[in-house]
Protein backbone atom coordinates (compact mmCIF):
# COMPACT_ATOMS: atom_id res chain seq x y z
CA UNK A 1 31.07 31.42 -43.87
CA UNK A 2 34.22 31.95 -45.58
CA UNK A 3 34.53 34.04 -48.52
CA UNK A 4 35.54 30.69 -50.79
CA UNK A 5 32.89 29.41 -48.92
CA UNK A 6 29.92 32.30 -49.88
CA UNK A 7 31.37 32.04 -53.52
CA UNK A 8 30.82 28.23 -53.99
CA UNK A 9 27.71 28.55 -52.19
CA UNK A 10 25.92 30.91 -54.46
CA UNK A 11 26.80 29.34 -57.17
CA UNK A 12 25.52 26.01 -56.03
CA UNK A 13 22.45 27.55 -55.20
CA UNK A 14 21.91 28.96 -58.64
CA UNK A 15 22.19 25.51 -60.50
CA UNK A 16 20.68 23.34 -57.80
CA UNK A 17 18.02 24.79 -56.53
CA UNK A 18 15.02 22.65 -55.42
CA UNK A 19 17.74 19.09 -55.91
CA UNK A 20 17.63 16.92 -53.17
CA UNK A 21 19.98 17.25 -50.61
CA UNK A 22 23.54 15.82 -51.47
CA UNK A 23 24.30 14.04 -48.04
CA UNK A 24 27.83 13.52 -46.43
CA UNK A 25 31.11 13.96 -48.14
CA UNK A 26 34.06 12.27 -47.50
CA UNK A 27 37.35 13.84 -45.73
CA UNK A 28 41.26 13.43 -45.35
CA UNK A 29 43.28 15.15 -42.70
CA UNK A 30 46.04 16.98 -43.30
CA UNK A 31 48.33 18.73 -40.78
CA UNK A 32 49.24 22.15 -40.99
CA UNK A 33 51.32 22.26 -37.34
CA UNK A 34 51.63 19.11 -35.21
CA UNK A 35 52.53 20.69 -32.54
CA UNK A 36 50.63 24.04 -31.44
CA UNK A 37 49.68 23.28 -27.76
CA UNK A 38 45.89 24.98 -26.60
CA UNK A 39 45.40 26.04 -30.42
CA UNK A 40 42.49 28.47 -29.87
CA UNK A 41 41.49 30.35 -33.40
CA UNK A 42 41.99 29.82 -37.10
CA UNK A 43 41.63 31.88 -39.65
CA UNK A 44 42.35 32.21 -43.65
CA UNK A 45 43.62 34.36 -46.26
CA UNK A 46 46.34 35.29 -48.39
CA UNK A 47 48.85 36.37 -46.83
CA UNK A 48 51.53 36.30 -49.62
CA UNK A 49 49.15 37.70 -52.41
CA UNK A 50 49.85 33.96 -54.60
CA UNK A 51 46.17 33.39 -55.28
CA UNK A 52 46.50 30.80 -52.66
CA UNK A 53 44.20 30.64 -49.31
CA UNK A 54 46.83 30.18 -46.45
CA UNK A 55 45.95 29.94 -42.65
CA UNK A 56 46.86 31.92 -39.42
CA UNK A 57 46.30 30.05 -35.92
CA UNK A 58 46.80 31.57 -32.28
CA UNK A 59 47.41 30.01 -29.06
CA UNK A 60 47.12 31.58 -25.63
CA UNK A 61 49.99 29.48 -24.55
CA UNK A 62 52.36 30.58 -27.02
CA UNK A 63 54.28 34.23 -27.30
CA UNK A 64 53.46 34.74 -30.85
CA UNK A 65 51.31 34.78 -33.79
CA UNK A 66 51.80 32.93 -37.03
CA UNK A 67 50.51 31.92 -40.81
CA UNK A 68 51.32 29.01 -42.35
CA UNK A 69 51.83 29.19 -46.06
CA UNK A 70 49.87 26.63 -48.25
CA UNK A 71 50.83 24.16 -50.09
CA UNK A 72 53.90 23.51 -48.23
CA UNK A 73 53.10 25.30 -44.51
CA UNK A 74 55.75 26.84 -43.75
CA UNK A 75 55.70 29.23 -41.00
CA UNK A 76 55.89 33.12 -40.63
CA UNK A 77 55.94 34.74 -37.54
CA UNK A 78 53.96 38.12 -37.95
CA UNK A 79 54.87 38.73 -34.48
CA UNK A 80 56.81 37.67 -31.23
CA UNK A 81 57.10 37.77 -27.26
CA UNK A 82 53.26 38.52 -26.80
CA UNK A 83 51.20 36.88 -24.25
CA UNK A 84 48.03 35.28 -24.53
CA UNK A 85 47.16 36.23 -27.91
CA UNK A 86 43.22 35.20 -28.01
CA UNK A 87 41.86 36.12 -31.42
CA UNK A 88 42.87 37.57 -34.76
CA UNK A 89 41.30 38.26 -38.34
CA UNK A 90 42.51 39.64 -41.52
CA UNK A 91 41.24 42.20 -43.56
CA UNK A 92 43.21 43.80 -46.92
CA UNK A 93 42.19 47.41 -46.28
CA UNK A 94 44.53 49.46 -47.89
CA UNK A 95 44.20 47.61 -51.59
CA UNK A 96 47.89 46.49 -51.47
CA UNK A 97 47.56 43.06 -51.95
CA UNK A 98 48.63 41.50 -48.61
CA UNK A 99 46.00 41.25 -45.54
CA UNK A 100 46.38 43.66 -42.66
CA UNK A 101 46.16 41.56 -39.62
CA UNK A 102 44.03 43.21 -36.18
CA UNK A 103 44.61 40.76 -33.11
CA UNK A 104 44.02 40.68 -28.77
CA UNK A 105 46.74 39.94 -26.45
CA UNK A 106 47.16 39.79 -23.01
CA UNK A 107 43.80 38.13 -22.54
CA UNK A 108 42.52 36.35 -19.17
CA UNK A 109 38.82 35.55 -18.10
CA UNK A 110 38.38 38.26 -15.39
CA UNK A 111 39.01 41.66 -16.09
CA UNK A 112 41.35 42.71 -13.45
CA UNK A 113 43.94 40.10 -14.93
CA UNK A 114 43.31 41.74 -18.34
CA UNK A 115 44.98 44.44 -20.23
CA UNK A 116 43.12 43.67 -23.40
CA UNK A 117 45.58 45.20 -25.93
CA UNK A 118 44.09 45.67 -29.69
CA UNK A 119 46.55 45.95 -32.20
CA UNK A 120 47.07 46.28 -35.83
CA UNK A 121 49.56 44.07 -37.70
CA UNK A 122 50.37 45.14 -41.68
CA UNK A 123 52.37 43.24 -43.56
CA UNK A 124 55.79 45.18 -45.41
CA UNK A 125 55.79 42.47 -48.45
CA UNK A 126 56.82 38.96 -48.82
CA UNK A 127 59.87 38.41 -46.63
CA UNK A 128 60.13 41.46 -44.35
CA UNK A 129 58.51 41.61 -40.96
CA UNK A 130 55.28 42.65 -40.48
CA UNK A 131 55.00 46.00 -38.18
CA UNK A 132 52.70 46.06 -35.34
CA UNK A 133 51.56 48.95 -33.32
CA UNK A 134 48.93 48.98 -30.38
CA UNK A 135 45.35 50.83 -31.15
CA UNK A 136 43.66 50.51 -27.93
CA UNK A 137 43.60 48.32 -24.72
CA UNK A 138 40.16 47.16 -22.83
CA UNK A 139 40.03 44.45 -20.31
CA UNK A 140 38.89 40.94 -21.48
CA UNK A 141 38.98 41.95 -25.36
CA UNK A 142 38.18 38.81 -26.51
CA UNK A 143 37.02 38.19 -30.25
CA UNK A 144 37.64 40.95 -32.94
CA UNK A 145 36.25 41.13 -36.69
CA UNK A 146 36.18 42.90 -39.81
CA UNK A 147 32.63 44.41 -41.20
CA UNK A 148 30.96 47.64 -42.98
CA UNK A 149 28.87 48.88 -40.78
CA UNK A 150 27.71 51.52 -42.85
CA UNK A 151 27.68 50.35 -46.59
CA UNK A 152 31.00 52.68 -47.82
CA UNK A 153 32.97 49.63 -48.96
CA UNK A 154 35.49 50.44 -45.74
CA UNK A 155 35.24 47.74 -43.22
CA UNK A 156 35.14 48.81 -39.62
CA UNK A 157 36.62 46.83 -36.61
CA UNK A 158 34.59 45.01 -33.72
CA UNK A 159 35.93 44.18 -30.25
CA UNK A 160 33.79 41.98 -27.79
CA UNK A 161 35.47 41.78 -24.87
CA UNK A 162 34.62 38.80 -23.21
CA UNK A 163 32.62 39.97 -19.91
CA UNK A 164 32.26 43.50 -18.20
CA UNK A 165 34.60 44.80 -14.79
CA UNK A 166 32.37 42.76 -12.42
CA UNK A 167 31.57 39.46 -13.65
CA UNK A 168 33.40 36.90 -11.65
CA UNK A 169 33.98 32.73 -12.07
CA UNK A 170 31.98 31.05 -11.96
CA UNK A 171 28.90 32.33 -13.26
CA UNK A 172 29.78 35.14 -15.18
CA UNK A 173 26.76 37.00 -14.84
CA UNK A 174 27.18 39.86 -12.46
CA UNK A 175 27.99 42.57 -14.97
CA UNK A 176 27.34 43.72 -18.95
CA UNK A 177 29.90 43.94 -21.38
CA UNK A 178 30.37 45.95 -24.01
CA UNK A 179 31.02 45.95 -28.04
CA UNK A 180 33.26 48.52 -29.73
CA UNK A 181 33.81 49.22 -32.95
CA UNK A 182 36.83 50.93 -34.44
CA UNK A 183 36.78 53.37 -37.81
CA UNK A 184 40.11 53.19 -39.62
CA UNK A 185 40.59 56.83 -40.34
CA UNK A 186 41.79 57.04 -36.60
CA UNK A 187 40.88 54.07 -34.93
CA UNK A 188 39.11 55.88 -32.24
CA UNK A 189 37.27 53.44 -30.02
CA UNK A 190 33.05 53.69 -30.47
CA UNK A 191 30.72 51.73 -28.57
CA UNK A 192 27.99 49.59 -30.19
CA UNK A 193 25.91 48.46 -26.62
CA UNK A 194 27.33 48.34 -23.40
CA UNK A 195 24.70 46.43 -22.11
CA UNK A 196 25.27 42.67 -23.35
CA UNK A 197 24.59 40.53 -19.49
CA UNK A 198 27.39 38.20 -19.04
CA UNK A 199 29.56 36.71 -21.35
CA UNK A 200 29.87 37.34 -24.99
CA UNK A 201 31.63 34.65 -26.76
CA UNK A 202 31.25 35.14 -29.99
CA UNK A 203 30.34 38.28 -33.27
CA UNK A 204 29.26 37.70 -36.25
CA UNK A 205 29.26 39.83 -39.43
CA UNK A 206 26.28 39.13 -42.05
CA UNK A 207 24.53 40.91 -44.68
CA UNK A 208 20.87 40.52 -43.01
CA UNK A 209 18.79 42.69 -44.90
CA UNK A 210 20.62 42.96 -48.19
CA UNK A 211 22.53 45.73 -49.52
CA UNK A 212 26.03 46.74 -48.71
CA UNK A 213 25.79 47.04 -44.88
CA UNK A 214 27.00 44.66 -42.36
CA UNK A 215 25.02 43.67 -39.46
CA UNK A 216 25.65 42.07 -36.44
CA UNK A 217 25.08 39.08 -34.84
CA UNK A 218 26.45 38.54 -31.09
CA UNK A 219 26.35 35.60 -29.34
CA UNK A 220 26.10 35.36 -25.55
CA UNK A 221 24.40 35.10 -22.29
CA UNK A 222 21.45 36.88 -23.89
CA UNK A 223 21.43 33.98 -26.42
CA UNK A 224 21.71 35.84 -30.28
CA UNK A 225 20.96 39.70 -31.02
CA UNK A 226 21.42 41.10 -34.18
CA UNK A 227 23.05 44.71 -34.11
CA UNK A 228 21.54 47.26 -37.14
CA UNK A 229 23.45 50.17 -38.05
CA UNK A 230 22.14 53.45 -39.29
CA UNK A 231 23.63 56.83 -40.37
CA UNK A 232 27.56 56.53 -41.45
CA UNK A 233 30.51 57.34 -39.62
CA UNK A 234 30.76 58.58 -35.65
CA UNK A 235 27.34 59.11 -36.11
CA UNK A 236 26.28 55.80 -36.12
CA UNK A 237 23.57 54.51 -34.06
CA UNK A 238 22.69 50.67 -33.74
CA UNK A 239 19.26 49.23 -32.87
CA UNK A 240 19.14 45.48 -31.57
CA UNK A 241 16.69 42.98 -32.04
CA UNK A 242 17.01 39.62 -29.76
CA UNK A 243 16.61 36.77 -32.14
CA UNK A 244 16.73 33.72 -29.04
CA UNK A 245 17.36 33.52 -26.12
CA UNK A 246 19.07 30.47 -26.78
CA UNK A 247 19.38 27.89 -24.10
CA UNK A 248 17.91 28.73 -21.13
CA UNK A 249 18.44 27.41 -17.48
CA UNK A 250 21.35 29.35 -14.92
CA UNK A 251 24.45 30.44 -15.74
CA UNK A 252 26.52 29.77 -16.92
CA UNK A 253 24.71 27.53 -18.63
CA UNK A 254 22.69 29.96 -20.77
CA UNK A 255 22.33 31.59 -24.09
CA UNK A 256 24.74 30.51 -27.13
CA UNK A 257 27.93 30.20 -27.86
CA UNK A 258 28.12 30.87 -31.63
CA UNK A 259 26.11 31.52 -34.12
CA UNK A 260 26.19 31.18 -38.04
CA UNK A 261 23.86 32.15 -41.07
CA UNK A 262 23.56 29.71 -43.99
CA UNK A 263 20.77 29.41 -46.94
CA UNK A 264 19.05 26.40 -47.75
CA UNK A 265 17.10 27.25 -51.36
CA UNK A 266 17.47 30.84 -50.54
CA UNK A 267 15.90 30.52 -47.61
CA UNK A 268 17.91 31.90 -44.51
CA UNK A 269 18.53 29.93 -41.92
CA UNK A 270 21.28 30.10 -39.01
CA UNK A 271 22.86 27.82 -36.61
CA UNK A 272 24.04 27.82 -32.76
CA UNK A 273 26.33 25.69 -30.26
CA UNK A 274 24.24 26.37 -27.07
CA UNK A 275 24.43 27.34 -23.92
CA UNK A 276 28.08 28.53 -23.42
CA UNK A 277 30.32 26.02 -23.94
CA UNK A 278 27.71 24.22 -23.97
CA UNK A 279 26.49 20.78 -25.46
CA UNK A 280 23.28 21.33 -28.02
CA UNK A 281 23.83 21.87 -31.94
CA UNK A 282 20.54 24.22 -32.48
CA UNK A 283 19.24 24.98 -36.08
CA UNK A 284 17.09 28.19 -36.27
CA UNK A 285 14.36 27.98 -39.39
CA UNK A 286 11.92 31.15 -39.87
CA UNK A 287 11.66 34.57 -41.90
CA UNK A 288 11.83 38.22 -41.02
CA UNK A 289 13.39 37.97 -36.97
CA UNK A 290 10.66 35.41 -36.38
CA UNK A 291 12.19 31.63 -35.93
CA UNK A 292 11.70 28.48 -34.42
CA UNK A 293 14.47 26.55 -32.04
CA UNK A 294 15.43 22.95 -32.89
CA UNK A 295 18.08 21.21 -31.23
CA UNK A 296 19.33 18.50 -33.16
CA UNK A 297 22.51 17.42 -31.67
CA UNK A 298 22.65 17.22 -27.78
CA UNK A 299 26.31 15.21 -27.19
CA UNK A 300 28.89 17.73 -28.05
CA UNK A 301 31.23 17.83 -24.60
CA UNK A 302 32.60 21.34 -25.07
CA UNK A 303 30.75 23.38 -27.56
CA UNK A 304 32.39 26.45 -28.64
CA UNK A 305 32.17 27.43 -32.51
CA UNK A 306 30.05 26.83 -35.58
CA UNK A 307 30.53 27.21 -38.75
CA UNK A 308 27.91 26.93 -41.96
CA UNK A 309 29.52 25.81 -45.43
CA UNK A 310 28.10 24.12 -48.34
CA UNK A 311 30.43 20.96 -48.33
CA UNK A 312 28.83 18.79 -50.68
CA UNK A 313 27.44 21.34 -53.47
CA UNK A 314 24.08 20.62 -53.31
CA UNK A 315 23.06 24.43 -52.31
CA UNK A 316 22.31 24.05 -49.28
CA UNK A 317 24.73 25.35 -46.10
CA UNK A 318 25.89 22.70 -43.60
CA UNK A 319 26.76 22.90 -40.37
CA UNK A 320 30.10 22.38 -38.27
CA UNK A 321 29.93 22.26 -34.38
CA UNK A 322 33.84 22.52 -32.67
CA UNK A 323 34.11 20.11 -29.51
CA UNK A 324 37.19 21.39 -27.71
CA UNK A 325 36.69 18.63 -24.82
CA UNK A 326 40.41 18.01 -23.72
CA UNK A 327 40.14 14.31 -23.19
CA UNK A 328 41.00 11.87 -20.29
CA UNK A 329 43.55 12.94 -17.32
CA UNK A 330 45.21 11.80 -14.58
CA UNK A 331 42.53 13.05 -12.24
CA UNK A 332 39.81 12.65 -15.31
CA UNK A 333 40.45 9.47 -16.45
CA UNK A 334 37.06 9.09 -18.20
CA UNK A 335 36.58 12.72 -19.56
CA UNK A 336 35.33 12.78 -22.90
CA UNK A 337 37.36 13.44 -25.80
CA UNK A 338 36.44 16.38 -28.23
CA UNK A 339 36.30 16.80 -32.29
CA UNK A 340 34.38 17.85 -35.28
CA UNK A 341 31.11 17.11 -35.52
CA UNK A 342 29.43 17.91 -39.31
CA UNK A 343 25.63 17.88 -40.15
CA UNK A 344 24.74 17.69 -43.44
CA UNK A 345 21.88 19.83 -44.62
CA UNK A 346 18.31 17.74 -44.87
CA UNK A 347 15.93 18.87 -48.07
CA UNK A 348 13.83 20.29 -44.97
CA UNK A 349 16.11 22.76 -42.58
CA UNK A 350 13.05 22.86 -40.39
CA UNK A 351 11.78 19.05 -40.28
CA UNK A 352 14.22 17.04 -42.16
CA UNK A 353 16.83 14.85 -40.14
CA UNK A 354 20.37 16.23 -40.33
CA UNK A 355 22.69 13.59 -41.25
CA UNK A 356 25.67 13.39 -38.95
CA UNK A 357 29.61 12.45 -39.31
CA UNK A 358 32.33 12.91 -36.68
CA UNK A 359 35.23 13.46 -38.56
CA UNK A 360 37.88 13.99 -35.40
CA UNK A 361 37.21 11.76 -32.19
CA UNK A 362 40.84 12.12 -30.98
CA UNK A 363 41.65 15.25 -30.38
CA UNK A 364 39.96 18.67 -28.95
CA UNK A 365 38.83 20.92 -31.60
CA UNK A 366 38.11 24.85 -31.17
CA UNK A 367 37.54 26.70 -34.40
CA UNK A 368 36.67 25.61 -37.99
CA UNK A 369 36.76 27.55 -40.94
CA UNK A 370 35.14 26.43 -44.22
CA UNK A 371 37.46 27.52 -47.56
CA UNK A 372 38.91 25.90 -50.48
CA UNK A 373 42.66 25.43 -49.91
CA UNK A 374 43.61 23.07 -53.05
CA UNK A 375 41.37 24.75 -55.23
CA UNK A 376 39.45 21.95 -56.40
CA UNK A 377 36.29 23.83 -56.12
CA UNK A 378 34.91 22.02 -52.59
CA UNK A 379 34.68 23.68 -49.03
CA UNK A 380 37.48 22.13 -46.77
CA UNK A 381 37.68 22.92 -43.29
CA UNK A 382 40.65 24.02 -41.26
CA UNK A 383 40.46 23.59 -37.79
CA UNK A 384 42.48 23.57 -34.64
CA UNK A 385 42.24 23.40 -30.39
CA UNK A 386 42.65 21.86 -27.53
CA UNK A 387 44.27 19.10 -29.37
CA UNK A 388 47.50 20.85 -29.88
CA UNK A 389 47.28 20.75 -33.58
CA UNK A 390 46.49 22.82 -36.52
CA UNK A 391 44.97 20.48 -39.21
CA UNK A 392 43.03 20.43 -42.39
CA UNK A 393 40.54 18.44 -43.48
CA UNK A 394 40.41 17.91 -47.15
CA UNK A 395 37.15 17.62 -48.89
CA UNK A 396 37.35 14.43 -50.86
CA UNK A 397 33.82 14.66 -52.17
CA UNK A 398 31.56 11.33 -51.85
């Protein structure tokens, strides 16, 4: 969840809790760039330290990375003539006001065509080009995020790299792959496991057991583990705890794709798109790392992120499952087209029916992010993919 997304959230759940579920909301779209061919990740945050929520998008088809500036999107390139820039997220961890910006380039599926390069992007101040300077470099790094790791208020990074050296198309499943994390005092590269089978698609940071520690959930082959640190610093040791398995049946078809935590009365609940890629929308109900599988969507054509937002204010987290399906070709004439599906949040996570709205059924969608960008106190979502755009969807309320 977003951090405009968390704050909202809470506060829903302190004046609603035990009201019946809200139902759907209605939505506008907006576009942010018309024209950003194979769109693969979004992102948000204030870039120009206005008090306004802007947005950052990738593509792996474009040589550079840029964020748009809300209301008016305008572009900034933060940097140019990089290949295959895969992932990116911003974190303000020097206290100065503007987001310092860690992102993966020179990405490709199989590790021998993969330099991996990790770098570190900090702004200079409105205007003036950001600065950029290469950390580390591991083949197939693949999704990076911010989290503390050990509760001292000074996030660390994490790098999944997509599969280990010897996984090959088109099963994936021949090797492990790692996840690092990074400590900013020297960015010195630390490894969390090194024994994830397969693919990992997606990480997750979440505050699981309370307190001021991050743990980690990772999505992949294995289906969802969560990732516990203890001790502070290099000394940092992580035990793992397999939530799922996820979907299970041969690769690649297998484990999850995502995952995301929401609340539903305080109760903790999280979502998946499952297998890889894959085609289910599974809601996860339970306490402790006890919890029971429900699938409750089965026709998304290209699964590949979730995210879990309260969108109508009624406490209780919904859920957003990305369909980056590219639509028909020339050789595909009848492929299926992709979107954004939404399912709003029952009174029962467990038993209750999740009411559904597509809200894109034109165009391939990849990542969503759940934030307030007109400040009019409701969740929005910002999304963008296959489609070629970067759009928002404004939350228009019922």
């Amino acid at each position: 969840m977003s951090a405009g997304g968390t704050a909202l959230a809470s506060l829903a759940v302190a004046t609603l809790s035990g009201a019946p579920a809200a139902g759907p909301v209605k939505f506008e779209a907006h576009d942010i760039d018309p024209k950003l061919p194979g769109a693969y990740a979004v992102n948000t945050a204030d870039f120009n330290n206005d008090g306004r929520v802007d947005v950052i998008a990738n593509s792996l088809g474009a040589r550079e990375l840029a964020w748009y500036e809300n209301p008016g999107w305008t572009r900034h390139v933060v940097v140019s003539d990089t290949a295959q820039i895969v992932n990116q997220a911003a974190e303000d961890i020097n206290g100065d006001g503007f987001p310092e910006l860690a992102f993966q380039s020179s990405f490709a599926m199989q590790a021998a065509k993969s330099e991996g390069v990790n770098w570190i992007a900090r702004s200079q101040g409105t205007g003036q080009p950001w600065k950029a300077e290469k950390f580390d470099a591991f083949p197939t790094s693949h999704h990076v995020i911010w989290a503390d790791l050990d509760g001292d208020s000074k996030k660390e990074l994490i790098n999944a790299p997509l599969v280990g050296a010897g996984s090959l198309a088109p099963t994936y499943d021949q090797d492990k792959a790692p996840v690092f994390w990074y400590g900013q005092s020297d960015w010195k590269r630390h490894t969390m496991t090194d024994s994830v089978p397969g693919i990992i698609h997606r990480v997750r940071a979440v505050k699981w057991d309370g307190g001021n520690r991050d743990a980690i959930l990772v999505a992949s082959f294995e289906g969802v583990g969560l990732y516990r640190a203890s001790g502070s610093g290099e000394n940092m040791k992580f035990e793992k705890v397999l939530l799922t398995k996820g979907h299970e049946e041969q690769a690649p078809r297998l484990g999850a794709s995502d995952v995301g935590v929401g609340t539903q009365d305080g109760r903790r609940f999280f979502a998946t798109v499952e297998p890889w890629h894959g085609n289910e929308v599974v809601i996860y109900t339970g306490s402790g790392t006890t919890f029971t599988r429900r699938v409750i969507f089965d026709k998304v054509a290209a699964g590949h992120e979730i995210a879990v937002v309260d969108l109508n204010g009624d406490g209780r987290d919904d859920v957003v499952a990305n369909d980056n399906a590219r639509g028909p070709t020339q050789n595909n004439p009848n492929a299926p087209v992709g979107g954004v599906h939404v399912f709003f949040a029952p009174d029962d996570a467990a038993k209750g029916e999740w009411q559904y709205m597509r809200i894109e059924d034109k165009l391939g969608m990849n990542s969503c992010v759940g934030v307030d960008i007109n400040k009019d106190k409701r969740n929005d979502l910002v999304c963008g993919g296959s489609g070629g755009v970067v759009r928002w969807y404004e939350n228009k309320g019922r």
